[in-house]
N, C-alpha and C. Protein backbone atom coordinates (compact mmCIF):
# COMPACT_ATOMS: atom_id res chain seq x y z
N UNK A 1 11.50 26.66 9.72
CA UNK A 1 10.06 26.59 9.45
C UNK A 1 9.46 25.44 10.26
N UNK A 2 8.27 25.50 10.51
CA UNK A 2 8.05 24.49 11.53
C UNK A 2 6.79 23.53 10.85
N UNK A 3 6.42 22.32 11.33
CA UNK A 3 5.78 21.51 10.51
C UNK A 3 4.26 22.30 10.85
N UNK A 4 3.32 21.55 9.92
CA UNK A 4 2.41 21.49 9.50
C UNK A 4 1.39 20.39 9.61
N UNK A 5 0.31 20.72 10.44
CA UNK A 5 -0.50 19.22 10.43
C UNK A 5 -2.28 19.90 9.58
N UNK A 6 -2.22 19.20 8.82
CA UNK A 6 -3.29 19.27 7.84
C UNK A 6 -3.50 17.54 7.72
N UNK A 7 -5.15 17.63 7.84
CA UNK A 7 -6.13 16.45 7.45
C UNK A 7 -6.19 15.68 6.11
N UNK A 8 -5.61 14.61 5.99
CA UNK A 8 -5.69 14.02 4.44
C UNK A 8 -6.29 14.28 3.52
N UNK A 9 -8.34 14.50 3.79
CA UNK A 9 -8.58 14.81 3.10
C UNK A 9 -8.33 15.96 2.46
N UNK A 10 -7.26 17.13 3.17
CA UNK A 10 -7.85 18.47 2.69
C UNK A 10 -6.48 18.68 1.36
N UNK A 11 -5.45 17.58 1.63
CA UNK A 11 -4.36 17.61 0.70
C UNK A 11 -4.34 16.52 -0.46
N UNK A 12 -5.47 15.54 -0.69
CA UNK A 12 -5.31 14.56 -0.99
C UNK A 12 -6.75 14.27 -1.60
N UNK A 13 -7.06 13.36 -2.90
CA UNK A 13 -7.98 13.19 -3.29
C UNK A 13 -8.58 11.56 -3.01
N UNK A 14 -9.08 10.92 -2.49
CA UNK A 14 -9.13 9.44 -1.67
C UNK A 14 -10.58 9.39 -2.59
N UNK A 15 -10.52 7.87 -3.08
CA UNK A 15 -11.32 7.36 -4.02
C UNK A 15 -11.37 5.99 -3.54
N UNK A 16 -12.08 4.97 -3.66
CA UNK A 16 -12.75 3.88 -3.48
C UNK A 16 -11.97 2.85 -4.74
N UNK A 17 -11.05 1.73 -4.19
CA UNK A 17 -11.00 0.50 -5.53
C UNK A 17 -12.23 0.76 -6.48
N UNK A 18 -11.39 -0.42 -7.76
CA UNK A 18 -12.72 -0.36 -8.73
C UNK A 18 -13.75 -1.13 -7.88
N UNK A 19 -15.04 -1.17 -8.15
CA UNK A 19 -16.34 -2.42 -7.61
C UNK A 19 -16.93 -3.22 -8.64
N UNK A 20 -15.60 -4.18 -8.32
CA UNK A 20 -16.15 -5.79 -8.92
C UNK A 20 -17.46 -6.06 -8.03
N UNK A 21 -18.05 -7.21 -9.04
CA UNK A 21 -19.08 -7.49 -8.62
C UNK A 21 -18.77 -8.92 -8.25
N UNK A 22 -18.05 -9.97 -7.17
CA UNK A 22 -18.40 -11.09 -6.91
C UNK A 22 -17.01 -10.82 -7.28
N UNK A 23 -16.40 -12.41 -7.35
CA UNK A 23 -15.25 -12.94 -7.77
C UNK A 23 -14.29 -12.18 -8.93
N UNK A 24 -13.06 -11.86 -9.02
CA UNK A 24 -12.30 -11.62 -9.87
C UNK A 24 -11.55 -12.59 -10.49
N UNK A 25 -11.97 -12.44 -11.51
CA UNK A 25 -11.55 -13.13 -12.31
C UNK A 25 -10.31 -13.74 -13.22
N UNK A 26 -9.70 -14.02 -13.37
CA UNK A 26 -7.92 -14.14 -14.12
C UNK A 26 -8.57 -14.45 -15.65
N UNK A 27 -8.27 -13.57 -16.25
CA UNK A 27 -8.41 -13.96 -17.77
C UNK A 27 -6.96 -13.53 -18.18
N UNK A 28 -6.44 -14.89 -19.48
CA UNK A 28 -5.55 -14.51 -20.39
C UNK A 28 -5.44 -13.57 -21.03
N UNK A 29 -6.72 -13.37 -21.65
CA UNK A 29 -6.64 -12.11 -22.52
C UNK A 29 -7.04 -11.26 -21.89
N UNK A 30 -6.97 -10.47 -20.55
CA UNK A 30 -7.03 -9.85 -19.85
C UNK A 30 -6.06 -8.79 -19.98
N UNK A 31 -6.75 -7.66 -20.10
CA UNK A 31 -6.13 -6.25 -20.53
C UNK A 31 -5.62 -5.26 -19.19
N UNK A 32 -6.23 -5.84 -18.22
CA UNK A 32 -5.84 -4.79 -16.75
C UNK A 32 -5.52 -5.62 -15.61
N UNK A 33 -4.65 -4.92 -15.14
CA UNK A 33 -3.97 -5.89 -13.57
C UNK A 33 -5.47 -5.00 -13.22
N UNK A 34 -5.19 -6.30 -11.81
CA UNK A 34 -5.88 -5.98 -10.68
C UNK A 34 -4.88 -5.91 -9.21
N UNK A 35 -4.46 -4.97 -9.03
CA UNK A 35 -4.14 -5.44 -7.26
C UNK A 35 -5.02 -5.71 -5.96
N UNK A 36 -4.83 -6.57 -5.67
CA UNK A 36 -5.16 -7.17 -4.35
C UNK A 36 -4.86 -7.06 -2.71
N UNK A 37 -5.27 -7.43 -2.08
CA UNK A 37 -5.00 -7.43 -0.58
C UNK A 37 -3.33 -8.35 -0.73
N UNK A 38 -3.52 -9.28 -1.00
CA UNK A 38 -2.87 -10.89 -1.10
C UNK A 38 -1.41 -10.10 -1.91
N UNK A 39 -1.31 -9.19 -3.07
CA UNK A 39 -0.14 -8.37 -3.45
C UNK A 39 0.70 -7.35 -3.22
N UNK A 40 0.05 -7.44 -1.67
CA UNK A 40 1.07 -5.88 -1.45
C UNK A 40 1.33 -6.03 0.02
N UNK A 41 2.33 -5.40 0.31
CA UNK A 41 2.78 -4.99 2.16
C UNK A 41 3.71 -3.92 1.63
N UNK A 42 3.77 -3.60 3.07
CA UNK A 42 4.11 -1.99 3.56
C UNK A 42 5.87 -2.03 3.44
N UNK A 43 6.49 -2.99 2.80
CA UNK A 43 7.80 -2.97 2.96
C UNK A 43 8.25 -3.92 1.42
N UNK A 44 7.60 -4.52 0.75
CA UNK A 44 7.59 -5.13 -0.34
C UNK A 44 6.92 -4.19 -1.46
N UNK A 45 6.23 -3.49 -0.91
CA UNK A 45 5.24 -2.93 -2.24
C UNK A 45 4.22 -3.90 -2.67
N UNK A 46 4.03 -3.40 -4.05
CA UNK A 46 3.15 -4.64 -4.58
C UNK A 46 3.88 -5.62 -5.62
N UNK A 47 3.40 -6.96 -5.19
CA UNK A 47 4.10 -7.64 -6.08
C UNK A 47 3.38 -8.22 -7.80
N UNK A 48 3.69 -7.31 -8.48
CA UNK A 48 3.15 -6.90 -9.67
C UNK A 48 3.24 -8.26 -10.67
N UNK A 49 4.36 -8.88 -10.47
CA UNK A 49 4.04 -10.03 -11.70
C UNK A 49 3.02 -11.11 -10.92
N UNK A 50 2.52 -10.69 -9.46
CA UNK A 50 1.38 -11.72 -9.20
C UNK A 50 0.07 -11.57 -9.47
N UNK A 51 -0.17 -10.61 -9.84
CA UNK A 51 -1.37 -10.11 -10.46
C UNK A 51 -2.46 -10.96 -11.34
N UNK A 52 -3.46 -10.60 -10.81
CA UNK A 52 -4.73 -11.33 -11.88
C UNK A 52 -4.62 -10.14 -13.26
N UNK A 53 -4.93 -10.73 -14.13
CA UNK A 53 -5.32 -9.45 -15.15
C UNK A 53 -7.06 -10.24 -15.78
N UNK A 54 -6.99 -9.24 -15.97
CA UNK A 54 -8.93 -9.32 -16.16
C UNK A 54 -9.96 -8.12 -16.96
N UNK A 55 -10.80 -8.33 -17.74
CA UNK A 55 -11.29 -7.11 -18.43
C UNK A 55 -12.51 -6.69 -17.31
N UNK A 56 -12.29 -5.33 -17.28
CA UNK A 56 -13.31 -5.07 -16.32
C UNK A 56 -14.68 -4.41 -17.05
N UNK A 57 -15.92 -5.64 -16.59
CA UNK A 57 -17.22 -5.19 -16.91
C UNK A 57 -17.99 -3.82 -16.10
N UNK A 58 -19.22 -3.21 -16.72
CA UNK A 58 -19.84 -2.61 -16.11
C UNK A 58 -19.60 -1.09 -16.54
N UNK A 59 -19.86 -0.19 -16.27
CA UNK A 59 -19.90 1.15 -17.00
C UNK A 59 -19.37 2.51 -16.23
N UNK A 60 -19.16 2.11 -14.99
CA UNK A 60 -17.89 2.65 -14.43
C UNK A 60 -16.60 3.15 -15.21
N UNK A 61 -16.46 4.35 -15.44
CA UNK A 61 -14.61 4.47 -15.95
C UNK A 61 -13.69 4.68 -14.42
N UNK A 62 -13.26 3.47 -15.32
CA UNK A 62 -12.11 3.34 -13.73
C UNK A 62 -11.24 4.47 -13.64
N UNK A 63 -10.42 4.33 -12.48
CA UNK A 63 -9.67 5.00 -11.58
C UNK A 63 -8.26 4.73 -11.75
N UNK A 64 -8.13 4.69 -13.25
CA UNK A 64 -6.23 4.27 -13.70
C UNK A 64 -5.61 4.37 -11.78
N UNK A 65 -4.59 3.17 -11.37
CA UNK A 65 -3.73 3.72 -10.91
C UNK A 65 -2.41 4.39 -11.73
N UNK A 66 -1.94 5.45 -10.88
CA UNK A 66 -0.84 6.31 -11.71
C UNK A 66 0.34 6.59 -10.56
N UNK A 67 1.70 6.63 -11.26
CA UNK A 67 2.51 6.62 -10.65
C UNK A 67 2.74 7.87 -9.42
N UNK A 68 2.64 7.55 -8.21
CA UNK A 68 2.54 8.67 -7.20
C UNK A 68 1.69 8.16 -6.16
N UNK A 69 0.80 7.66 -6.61
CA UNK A 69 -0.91 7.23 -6.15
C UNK A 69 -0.45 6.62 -4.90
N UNK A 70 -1.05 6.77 -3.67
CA UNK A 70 -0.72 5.48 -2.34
C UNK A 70 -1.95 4.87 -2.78
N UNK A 71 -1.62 3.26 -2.49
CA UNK A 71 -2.84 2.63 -2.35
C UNK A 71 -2.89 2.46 -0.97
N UNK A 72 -4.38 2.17 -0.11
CA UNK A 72 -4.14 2.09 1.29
C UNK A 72 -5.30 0.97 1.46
N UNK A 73 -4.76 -0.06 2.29
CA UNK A 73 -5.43 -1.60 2.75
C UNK A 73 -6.75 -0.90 3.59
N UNK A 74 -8.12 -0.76 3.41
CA UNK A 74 -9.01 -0.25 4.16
C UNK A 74 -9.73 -1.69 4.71
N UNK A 75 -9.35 -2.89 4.31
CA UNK A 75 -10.31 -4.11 5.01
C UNK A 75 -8.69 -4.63 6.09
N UNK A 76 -9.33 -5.42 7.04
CA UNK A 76 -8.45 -6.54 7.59
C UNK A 76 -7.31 -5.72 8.82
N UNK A 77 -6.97 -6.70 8.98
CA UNK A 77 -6.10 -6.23 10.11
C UNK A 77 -4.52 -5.33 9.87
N UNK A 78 -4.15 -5.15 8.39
CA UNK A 78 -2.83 -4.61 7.98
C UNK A 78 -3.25 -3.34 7.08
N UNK A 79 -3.37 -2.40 7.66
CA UNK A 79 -3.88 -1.31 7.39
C UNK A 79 -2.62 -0.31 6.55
N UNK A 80 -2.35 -0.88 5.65
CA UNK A 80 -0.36 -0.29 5.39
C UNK A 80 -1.01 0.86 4.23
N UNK A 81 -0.22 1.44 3.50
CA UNK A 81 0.00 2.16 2.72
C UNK A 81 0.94 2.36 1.81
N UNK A 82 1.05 1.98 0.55
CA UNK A 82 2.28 1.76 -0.54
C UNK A 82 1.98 2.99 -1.33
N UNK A 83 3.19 3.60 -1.78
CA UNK A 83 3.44 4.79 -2.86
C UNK A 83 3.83 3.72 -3.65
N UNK A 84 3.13 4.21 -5.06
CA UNK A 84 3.24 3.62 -6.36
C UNK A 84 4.48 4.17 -7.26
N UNK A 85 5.71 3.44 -7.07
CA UNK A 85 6.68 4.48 -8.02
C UNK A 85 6.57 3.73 -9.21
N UNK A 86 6.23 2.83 -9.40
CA UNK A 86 6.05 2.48 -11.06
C UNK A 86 4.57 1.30 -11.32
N UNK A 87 4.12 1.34 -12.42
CA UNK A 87 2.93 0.99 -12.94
C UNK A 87 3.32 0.63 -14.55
N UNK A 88 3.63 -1.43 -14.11
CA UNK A 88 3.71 -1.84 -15.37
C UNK A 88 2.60 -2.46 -16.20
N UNK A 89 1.89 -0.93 -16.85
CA UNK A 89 0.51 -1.22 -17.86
C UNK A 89 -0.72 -0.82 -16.76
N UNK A 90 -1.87 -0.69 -17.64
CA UNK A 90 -2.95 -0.61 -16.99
C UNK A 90 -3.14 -1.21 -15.51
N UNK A 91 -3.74 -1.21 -14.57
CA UNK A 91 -3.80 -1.01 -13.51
C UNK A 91 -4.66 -0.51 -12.61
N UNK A 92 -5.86 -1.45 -12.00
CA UNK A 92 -6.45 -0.87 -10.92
C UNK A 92 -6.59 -1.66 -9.80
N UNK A 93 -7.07 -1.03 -8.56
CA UNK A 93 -6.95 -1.64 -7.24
C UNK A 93 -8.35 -2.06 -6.99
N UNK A 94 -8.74 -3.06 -6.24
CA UNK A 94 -9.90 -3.66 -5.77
C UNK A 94 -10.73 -2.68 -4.87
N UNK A 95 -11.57 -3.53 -4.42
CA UNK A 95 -12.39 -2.76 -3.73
C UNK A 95 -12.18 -2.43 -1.87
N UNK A 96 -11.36 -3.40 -1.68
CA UNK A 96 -10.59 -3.49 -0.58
C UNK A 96 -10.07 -2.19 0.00
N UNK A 97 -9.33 -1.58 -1.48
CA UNK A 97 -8.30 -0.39 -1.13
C UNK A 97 -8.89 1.07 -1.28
N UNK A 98 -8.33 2.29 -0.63
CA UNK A 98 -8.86 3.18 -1.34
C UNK A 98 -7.23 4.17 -2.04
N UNK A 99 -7.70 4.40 -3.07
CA UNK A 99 -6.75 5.40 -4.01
C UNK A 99 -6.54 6.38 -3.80
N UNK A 100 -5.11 6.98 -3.09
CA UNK A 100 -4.79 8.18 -2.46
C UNK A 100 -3.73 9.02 -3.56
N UNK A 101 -4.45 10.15 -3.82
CA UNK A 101 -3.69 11.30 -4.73
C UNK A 101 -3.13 12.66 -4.08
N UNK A 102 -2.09 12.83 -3.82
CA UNK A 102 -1.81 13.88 -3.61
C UNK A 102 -2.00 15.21 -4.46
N UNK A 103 -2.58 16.48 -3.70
CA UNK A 103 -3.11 17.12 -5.16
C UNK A 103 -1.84 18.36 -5.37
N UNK A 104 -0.73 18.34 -4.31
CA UNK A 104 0.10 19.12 -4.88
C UNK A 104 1.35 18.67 -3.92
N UNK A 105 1.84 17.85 -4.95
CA UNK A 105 3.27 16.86 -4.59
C UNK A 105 4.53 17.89 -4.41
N UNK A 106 4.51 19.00 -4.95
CA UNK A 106 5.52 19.90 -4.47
C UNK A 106 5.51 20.56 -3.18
N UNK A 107 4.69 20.09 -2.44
CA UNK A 107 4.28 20.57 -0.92
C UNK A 107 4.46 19.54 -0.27
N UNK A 108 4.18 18.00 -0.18
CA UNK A 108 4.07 16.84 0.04
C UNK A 108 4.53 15.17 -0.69
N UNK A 109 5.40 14.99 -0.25
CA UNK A 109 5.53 14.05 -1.13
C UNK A 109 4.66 12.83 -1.06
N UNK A 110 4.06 12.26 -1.72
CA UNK A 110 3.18 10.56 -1.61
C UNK A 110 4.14 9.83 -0.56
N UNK A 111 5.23 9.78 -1.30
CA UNK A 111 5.98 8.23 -0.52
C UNK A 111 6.12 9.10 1.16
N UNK A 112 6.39 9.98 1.11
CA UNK A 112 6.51 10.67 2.71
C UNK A 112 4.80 10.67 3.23
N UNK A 113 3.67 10.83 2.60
CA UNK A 113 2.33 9.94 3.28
C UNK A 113 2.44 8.90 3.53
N UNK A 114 2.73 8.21 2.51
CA UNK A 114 2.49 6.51 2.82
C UNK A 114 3.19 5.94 3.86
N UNK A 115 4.68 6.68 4.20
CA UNK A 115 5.42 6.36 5.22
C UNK A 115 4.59 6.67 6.69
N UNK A 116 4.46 8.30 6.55
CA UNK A 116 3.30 8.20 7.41
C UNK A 116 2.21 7.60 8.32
N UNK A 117 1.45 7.18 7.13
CA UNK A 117 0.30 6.14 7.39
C UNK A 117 1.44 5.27 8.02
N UNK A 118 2.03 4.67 7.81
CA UNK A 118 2.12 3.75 8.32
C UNK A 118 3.09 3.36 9.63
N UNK A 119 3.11 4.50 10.16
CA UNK A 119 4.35 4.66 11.91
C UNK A 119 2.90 4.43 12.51
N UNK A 120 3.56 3.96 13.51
CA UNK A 120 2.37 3.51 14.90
C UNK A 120 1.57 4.31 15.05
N UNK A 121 1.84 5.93 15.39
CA UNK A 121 0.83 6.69 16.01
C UNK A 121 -0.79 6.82 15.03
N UNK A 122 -0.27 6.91 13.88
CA UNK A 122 -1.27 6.52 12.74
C UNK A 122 -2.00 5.05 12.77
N UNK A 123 -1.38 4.24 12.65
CA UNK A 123 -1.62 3.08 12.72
C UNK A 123 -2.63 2.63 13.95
N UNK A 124 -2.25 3.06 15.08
CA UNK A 124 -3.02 2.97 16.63
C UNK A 124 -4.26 4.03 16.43
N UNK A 125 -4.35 5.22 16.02
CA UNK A 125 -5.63 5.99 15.37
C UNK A 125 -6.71 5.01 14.44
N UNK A 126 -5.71 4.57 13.06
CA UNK A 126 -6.51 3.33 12.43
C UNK A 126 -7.46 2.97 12.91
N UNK A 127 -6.30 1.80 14.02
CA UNK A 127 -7.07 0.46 14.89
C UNK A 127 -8.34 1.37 15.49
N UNK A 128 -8.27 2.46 16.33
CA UNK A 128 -8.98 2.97 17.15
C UNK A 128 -9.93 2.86 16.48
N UNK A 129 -10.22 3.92 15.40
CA UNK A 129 -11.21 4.27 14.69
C UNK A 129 -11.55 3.14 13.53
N UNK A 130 -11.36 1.74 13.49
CA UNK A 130 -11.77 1.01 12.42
C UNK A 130 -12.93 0.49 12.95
N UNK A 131 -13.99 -0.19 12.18
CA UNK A 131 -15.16 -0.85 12.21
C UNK A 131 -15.20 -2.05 12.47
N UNK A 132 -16.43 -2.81 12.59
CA UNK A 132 -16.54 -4.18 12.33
C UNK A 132 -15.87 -5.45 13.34
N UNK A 133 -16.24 -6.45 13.87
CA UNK A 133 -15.80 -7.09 14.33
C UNK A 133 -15.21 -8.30 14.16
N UNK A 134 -15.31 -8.79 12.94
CA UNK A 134 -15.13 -10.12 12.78
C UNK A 134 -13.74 -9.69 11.51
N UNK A 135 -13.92 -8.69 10.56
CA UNK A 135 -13.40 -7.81 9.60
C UNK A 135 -13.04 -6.33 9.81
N UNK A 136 -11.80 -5.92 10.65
CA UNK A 136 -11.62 -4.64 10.56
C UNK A 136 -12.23 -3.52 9.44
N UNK A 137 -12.59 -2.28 9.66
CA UNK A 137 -12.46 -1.64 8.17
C UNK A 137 -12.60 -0.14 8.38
N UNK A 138 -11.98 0.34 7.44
CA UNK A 138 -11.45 1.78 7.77
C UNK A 138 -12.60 2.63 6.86
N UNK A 139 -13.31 3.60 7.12
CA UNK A 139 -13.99 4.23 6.18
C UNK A 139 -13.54 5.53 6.17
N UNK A 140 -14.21 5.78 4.27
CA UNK A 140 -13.74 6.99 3.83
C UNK A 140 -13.23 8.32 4.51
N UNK A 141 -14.25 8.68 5.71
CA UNK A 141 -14.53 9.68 6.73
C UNK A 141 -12.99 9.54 7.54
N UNK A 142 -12.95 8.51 7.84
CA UNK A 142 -12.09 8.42 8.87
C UNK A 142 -9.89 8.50 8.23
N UNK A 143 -10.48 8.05 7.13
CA UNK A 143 -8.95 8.80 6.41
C UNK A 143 -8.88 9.60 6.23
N UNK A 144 -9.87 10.41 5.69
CA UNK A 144 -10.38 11.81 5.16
C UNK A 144 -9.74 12.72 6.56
N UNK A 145 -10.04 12.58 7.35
CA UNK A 145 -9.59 13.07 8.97
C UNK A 145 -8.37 13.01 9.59
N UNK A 146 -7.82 12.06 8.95
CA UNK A 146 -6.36 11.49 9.70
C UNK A 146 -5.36 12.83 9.20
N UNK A 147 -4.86 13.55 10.61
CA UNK A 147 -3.86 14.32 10.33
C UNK A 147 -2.45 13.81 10.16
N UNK A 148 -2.00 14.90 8.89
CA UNK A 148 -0.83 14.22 8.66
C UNK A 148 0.07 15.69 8.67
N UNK A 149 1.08 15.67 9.45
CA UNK A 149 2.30 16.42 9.40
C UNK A 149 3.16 16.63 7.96
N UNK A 150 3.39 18.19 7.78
CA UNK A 150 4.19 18.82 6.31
C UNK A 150 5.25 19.08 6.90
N UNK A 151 5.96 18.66 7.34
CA UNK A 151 7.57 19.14 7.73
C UNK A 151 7.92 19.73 6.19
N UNK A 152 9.19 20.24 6.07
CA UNK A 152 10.24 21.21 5.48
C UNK A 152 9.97 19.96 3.84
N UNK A 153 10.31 20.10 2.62
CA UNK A 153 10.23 19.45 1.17
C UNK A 153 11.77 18.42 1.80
N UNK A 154 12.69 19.13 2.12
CA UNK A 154 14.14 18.19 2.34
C UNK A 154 13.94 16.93 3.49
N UNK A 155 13.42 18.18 4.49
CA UNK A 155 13.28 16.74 5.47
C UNK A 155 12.22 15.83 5.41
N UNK A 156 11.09 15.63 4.39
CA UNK A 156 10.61 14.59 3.79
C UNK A 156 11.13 13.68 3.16
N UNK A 157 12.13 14.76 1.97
CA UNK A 157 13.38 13.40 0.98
C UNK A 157 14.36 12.34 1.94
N UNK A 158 14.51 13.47 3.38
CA UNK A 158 15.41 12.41 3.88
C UNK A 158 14.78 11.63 4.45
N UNK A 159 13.81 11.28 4.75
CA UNK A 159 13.22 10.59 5.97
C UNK A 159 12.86 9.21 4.74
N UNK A 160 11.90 9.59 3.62
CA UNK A 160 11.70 9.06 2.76
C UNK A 160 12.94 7.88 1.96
N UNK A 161 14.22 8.66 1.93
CA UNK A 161 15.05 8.20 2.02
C UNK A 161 15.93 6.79 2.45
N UNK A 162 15.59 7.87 3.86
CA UNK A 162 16.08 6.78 5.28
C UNK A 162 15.05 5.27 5.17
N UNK A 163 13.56 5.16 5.22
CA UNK A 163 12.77 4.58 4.87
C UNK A 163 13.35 3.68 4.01
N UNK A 164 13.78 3.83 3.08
CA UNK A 164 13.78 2.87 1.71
C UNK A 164 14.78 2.08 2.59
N UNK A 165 15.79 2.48 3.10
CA UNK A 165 17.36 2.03 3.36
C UNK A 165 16.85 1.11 4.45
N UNK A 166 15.88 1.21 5.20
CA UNK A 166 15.16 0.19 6.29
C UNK A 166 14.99 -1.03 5.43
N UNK A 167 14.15 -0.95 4.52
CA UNK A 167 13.37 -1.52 3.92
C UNK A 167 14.29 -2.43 3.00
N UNK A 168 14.99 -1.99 2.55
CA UNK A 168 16.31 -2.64 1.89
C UNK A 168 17.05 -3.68 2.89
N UNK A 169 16.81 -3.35 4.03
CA UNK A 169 17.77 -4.15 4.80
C UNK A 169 17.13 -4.89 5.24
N UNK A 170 16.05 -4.48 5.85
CA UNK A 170 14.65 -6.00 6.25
C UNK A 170 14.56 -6.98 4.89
N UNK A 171 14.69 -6.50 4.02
CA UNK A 171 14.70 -7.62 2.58
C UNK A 171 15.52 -8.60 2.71
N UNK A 172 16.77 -7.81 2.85
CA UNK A 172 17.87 -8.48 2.75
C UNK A 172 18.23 -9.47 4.25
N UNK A 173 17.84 -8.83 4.87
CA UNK A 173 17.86 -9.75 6.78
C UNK A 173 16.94 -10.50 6.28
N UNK A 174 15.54 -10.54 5.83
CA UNK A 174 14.87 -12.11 5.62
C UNK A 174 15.63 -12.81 4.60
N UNK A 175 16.04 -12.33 3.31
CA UNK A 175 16.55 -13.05 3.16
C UNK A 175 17.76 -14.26 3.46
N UNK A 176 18.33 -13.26 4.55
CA UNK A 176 19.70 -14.37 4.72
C UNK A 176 18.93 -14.85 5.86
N UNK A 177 18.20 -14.69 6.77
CA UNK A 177 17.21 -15.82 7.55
C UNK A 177 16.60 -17.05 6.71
N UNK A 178 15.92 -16.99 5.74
CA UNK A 178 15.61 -17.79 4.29
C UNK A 178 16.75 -19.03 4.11
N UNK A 179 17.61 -18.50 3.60
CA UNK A 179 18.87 -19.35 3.07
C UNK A 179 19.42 -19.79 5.01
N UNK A 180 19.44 -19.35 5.45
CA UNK A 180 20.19 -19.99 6.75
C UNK A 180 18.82 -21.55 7.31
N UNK A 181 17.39 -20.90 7.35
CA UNK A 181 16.87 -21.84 7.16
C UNK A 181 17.24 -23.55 6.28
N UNK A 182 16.95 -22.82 5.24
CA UNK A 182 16.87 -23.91 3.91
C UNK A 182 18.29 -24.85 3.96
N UNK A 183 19.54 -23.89 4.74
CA UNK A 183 20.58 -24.85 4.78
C UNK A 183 20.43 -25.88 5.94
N UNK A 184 19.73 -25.17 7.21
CA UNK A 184 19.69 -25.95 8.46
C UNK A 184 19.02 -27.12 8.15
N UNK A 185 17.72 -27.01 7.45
CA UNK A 185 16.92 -27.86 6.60
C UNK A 185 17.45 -29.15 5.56
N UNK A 186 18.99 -28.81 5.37
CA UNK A 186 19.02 -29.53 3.82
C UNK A 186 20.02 -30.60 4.74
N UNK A 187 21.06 -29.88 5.98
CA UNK A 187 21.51 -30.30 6.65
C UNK A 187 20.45 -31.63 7.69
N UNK A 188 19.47 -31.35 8.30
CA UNK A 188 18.77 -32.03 9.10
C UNK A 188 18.17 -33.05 7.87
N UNK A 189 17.97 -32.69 6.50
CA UNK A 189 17.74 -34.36 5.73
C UNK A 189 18.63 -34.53 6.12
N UNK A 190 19.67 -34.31 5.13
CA UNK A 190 21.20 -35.27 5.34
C UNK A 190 21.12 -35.98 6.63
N UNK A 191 21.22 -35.88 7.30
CA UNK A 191 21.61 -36.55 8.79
C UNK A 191 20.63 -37.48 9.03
N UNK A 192 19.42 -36.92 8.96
CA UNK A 192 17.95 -37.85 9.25
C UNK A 192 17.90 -39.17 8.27
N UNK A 193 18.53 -38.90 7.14
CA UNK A 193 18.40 -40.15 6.42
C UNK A 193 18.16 -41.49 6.63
């Protein structure tokens, strides 16, 4: 069977962060994460216990994130895309991001978009087509447009797969860069004393 290139929007439901008004806020008794620009990359995910939590004003019913969902960086220069495989508690994304739903995951998998989005040839489309000069920014229209390839349900799992096993190992290579640092470091006191 041979792949498939269909337009994001026509597989996918793309929604706008919640719209705070001004500053977000960190409240204790704060009932909902917020994710941020500052909590997420394309190889970490999001880092969830850094989260503001905050009650959100105004009369908007938000846009639960839900497990599947890509969030995608639409401000700034790192235009990445994270599949959400887990969501600990309420949960929504800023205004920064927009909320990508796949509307029939048995045809497409999320994490095989988000991987997507984020290989160069996509990425160089992005840049092409982003706004603004001082602040990159990607608008609705222009994701809505971005073709994305349906290869075979298997050869998504593997690729998706393969992906994680990258990603696992870049973790683990910074980390032992980290500790090789911190020893070179602990070594150069010692000596400098």
């Amino acid at each position: 069977m041979k792949s498939n290139r269909v337009k994001l929007g026509e597989i996918a439901e793309i929604r706008a962060g919640y719209p705070f008004r001004g500053q977000i806020k960190n409240t204790a008794s704060g009932e909902v994460r917020v994710v941020q620009m500052k909590h997420l990359n394309a190889i970490d995910g999001v880092a969830w216990d850094e989260l503001v939590t905050t009650n959100l004003e105004g009369r908007r019913n938000p846009n639960w994130l839900e497990k599947d969902d890509i969030i995608f960086v639409a401000r700034g220069n790192n235009n990445c895309a994270v599949c959400l495989e887990e969501i600990p508690g309420r949960a929504v994304c800023s205004p920064h991001f927009f909320q990508i739903q796949i509307t029939d995951p048995s045809k497409i998998l999320p994490c095989f978009v988000a991987w997507q989005i984020n290989q160069a040839p996509v990425q160089q489309y992005l840049a092409s087509s982003s706004e603004g000069t001082m602040i990159r920014s990607i608008r609705r229209g222009v994701l809505e447009s971005l073709q994305i390839v349906i290869p075979e349900i298997h050869k998504q799992k593997v690729i998706v797969e393969l992906s994680a096993r990258v990603n696992q190992e870049h973790i683990l290579l910074q980390q032992q860069m980290n500790n090789s640092r911190a020893m070179m470091n602990a070594i150069a006191r010692d000596l400098l004393k």
